[in-house]
C-alpha atoms as a PDB file:
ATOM      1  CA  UNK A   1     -16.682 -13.993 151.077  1.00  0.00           C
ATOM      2  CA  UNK A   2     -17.136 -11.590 154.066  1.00  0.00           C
ATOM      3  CA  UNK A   3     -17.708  -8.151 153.235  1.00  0.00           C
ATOM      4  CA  UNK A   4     -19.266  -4.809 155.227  1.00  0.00           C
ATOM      5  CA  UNK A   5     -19.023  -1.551 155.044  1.00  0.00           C
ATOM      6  CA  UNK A   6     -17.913   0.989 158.312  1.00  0.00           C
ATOM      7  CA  UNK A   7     -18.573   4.770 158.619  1.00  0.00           C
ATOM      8  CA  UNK A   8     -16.447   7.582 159.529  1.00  0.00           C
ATOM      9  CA  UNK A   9     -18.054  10.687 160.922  1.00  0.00           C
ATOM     10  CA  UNK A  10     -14.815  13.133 160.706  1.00  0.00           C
ATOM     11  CA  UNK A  11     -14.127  16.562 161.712  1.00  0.00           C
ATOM     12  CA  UNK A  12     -12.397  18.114 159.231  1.00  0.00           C
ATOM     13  CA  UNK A  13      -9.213  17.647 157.623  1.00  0.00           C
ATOM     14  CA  UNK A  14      -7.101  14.666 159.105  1.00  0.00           C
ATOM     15  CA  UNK A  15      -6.671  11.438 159.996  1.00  0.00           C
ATOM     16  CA  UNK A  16      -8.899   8.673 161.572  1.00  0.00           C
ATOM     17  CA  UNK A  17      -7.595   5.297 162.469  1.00  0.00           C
ATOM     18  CA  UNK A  18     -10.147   2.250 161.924  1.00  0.00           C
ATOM     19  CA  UNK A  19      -7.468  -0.507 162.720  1.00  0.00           C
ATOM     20  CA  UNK A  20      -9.648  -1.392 165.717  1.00  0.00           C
ATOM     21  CA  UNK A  21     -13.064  -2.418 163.338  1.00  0.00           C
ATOM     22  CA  UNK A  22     -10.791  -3.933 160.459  1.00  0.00           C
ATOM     23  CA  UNK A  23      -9.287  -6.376 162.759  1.00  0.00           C
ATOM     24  CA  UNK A  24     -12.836  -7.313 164.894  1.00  0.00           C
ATOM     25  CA  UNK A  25     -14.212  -8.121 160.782  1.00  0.00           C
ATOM     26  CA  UNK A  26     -10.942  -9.982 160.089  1.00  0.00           C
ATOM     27  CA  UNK A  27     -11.425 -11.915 163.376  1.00  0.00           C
ATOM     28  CA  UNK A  28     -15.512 -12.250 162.633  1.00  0.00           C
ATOM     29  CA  UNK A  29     -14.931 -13.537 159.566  1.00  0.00           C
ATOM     30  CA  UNK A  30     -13.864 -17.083 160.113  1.00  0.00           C
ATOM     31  CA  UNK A  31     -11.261 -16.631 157.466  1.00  0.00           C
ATOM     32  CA  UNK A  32      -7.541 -17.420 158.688  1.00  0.00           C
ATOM     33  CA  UNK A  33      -5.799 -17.028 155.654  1.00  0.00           C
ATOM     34  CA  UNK A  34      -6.729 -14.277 152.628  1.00  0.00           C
ATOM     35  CA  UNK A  35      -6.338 -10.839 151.429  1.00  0.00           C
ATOM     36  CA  UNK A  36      -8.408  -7.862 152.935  1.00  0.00           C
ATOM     37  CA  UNK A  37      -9.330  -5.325 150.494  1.00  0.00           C
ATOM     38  CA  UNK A  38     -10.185  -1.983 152.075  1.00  0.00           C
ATOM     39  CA  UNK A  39     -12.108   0.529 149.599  1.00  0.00           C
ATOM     40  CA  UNK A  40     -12.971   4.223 150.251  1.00  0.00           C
ATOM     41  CA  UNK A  41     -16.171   5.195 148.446  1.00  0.00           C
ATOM     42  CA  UNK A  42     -15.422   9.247 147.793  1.00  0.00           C
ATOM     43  CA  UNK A  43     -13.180  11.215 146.006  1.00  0.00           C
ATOM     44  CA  UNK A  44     -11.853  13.673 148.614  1.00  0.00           C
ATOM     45  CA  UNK A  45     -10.711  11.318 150.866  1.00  0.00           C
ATOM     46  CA  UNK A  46      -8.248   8.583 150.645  1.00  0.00           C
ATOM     47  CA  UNK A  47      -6.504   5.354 152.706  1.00  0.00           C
ATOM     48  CA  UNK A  48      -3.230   5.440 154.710  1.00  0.00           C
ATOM     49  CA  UNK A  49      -1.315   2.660 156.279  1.00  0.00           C
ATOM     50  CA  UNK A  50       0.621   4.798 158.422  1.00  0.00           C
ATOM     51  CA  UNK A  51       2.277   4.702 162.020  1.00  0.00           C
ATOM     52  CA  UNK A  52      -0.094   4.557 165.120  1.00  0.00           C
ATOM     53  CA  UNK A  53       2.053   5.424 167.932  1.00  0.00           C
ATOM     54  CA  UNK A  54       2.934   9.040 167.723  1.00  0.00           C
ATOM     55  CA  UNK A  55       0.119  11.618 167.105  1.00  0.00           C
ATOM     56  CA  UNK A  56       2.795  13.974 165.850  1.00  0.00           C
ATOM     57  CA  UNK A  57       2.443  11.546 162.583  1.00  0.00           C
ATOM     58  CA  UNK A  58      -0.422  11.898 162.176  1.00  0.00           C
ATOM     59  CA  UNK A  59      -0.393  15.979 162.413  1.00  0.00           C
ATOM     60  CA  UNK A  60       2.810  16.316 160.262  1.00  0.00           C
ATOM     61  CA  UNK A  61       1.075  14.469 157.576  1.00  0.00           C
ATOM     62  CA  UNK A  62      -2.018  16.824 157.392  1.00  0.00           C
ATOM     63  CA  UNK A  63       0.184  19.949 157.724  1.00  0.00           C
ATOM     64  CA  UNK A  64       2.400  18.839 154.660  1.00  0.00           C
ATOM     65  CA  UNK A  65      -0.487  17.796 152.594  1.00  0.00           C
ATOM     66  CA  UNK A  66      -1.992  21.615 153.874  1.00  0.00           C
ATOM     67  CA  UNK A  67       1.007  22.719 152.448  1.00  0.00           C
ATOM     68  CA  UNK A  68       1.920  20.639 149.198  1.00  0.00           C
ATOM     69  CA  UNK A  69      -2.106  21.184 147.797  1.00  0.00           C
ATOM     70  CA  UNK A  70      -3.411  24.976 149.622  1.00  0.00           C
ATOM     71  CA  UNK A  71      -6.377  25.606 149.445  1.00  0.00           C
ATOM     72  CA  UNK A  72      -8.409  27.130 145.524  1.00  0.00           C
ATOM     73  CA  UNK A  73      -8.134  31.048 147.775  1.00  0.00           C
ATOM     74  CA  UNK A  74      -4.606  30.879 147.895  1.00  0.00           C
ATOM     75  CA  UNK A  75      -2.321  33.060 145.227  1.00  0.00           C
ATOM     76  CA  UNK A  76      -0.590  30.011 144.069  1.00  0.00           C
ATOM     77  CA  UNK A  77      -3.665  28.102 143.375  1.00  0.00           C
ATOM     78  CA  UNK A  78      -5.379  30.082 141.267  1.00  0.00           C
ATOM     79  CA  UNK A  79      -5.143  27.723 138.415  1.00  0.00           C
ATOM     80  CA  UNK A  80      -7.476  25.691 139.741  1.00  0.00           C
ATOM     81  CA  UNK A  81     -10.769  26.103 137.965  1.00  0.00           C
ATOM     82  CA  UNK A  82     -13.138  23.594 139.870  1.00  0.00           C
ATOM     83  CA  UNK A  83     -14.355  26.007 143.206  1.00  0.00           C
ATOM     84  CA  UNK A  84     -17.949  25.673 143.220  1.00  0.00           C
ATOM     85  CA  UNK A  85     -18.435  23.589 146.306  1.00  0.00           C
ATOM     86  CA  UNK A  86     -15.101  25.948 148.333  1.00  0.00           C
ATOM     87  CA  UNK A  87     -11.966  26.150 148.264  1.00  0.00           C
ATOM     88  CA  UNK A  88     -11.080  22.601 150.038  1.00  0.00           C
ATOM     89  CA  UNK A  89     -12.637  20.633 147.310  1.00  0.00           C
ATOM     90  CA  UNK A  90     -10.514  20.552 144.234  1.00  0.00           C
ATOM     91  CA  UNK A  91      -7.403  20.409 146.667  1.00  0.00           C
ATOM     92  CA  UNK A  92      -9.362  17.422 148.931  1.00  0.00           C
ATOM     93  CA  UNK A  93      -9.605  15.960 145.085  1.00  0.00           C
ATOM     94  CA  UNK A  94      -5.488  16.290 144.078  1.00  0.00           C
ATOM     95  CA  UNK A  95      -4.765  15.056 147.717  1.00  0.00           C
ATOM     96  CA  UNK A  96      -6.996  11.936 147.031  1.00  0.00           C
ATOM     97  CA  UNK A  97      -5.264  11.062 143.749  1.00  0.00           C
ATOM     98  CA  UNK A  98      -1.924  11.372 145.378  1.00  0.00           C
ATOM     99  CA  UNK A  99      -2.502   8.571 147.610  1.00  0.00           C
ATOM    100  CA  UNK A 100      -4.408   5.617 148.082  1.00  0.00           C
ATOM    101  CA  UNK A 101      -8.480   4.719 148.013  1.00  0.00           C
ATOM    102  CA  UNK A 102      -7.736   1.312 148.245  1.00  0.00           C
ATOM    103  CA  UNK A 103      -5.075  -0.605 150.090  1.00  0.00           C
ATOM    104  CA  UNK A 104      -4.613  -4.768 150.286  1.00  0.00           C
ATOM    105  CA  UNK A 105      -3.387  -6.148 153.460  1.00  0.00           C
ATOM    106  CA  UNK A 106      -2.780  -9.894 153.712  1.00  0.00           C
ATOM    107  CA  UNK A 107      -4.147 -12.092 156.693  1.00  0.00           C
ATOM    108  CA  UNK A 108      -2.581 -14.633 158.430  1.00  0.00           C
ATOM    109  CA  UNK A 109      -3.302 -16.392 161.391  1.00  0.00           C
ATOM    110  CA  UNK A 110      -7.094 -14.757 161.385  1.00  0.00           C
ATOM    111  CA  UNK A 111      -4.616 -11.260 161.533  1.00  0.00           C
ATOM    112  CA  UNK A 112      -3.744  -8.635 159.230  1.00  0.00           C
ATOM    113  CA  UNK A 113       0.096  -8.362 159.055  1.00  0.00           C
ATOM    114  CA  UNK A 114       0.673  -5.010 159.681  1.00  0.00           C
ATOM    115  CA  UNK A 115       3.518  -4.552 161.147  1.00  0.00           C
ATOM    116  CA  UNK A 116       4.724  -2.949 165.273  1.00  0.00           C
ATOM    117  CA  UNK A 117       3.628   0.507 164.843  1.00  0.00           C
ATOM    118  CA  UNK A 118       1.095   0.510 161.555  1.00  0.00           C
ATOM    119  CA  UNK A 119      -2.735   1.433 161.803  1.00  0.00           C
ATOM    120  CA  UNK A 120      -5.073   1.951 158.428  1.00  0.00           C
ATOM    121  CA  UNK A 121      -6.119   5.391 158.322  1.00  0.00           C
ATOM    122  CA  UNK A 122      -9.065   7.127 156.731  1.00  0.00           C
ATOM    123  CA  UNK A 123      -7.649  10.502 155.468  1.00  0.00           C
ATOM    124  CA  UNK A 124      -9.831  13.220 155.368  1.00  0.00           C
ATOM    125  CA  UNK A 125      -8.828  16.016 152.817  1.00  0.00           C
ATOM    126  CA  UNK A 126     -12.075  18.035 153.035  1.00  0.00           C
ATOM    127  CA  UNK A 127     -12.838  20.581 156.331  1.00  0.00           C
ATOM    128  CA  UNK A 128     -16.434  20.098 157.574  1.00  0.00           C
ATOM    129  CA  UNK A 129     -17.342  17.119 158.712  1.00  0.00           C
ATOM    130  CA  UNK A 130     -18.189  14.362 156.301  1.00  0.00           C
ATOM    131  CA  UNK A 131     -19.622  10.802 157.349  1.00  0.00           C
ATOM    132  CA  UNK A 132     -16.893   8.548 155.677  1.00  0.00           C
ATOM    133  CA  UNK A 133     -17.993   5.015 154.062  1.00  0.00           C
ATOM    134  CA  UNK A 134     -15.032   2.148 153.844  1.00  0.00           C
ATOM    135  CA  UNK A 135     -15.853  -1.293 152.063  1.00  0.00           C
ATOM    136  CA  UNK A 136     -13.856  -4.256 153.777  1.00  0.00           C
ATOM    137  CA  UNK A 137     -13.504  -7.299 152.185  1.00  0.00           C
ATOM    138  CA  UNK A 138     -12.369 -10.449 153.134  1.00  0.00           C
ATOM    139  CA  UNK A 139     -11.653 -12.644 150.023  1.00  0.00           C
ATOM    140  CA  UNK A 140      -9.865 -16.669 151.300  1.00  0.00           C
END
């Protein structure tokens, strides 16, 4: 079974759209028919399937998220008692357990079947950049 693993050099806080190197692995792999298992390896990021053809998407998203988890320095958050690495890491942490670090997309015809407008999406929850590590595999 076909596995490898991609990296992510972000920015910041965010999202970054692999669909491009999932679907050259899906087509590399000789494997028509399966289930691709994508895997984030960190704990202040997370996966998206989200749409791909607005960018106002993908900046609504991060600004809600800003806004649902602030960061540890903000008055409301001063519950939080995990700070030591800043005040983006316990909220990177809550954003990652809201969503998804693993996401299963089935293949068909050598393709994933994501539908019209859907791309996979590495979200970054953290603000410095961070080089991002994503398992794919293939499994027939």
């Amino acid at each position: 079974m076909p596995q490898t693993v991609i990296t992510i050099a972000t920015r910041g806080q965010g999202l970054y759209e692999f669909t491009d190197a999932a679907t050259d692995f899906v087509r590399q792999s000789g494997i028509a028919e399966g289930l691709l298992t994508v895997f984030v390896r960190h704990t202040s990021a997370s996966l998206l399937i989200q749409e791909n053809a607005d960018p106002d998407v993908k900046r609504d998203l991060t600004e809600f998220f800003g806004r649902l988890v602030p960061p540890s320095s903000d008055p409301t958050m001063r519950w939080i008692v995990h700070t030591q690495e800043g005040p983006d890491d316990m909220p990177a942490h809550i954003k990652a357990a809201l969503t998804q670090v693993s996401l299963g997309i089935p293949i068909s015809d050598a393709r994933m079947m994501l539908g019209t407008w859907q791309g996979l999406y590495l979200f970054e929850h953290r603000d410095r950049p961070h080089r991002r590590e994503i398992v794919l595999h293939l499994g027939a």
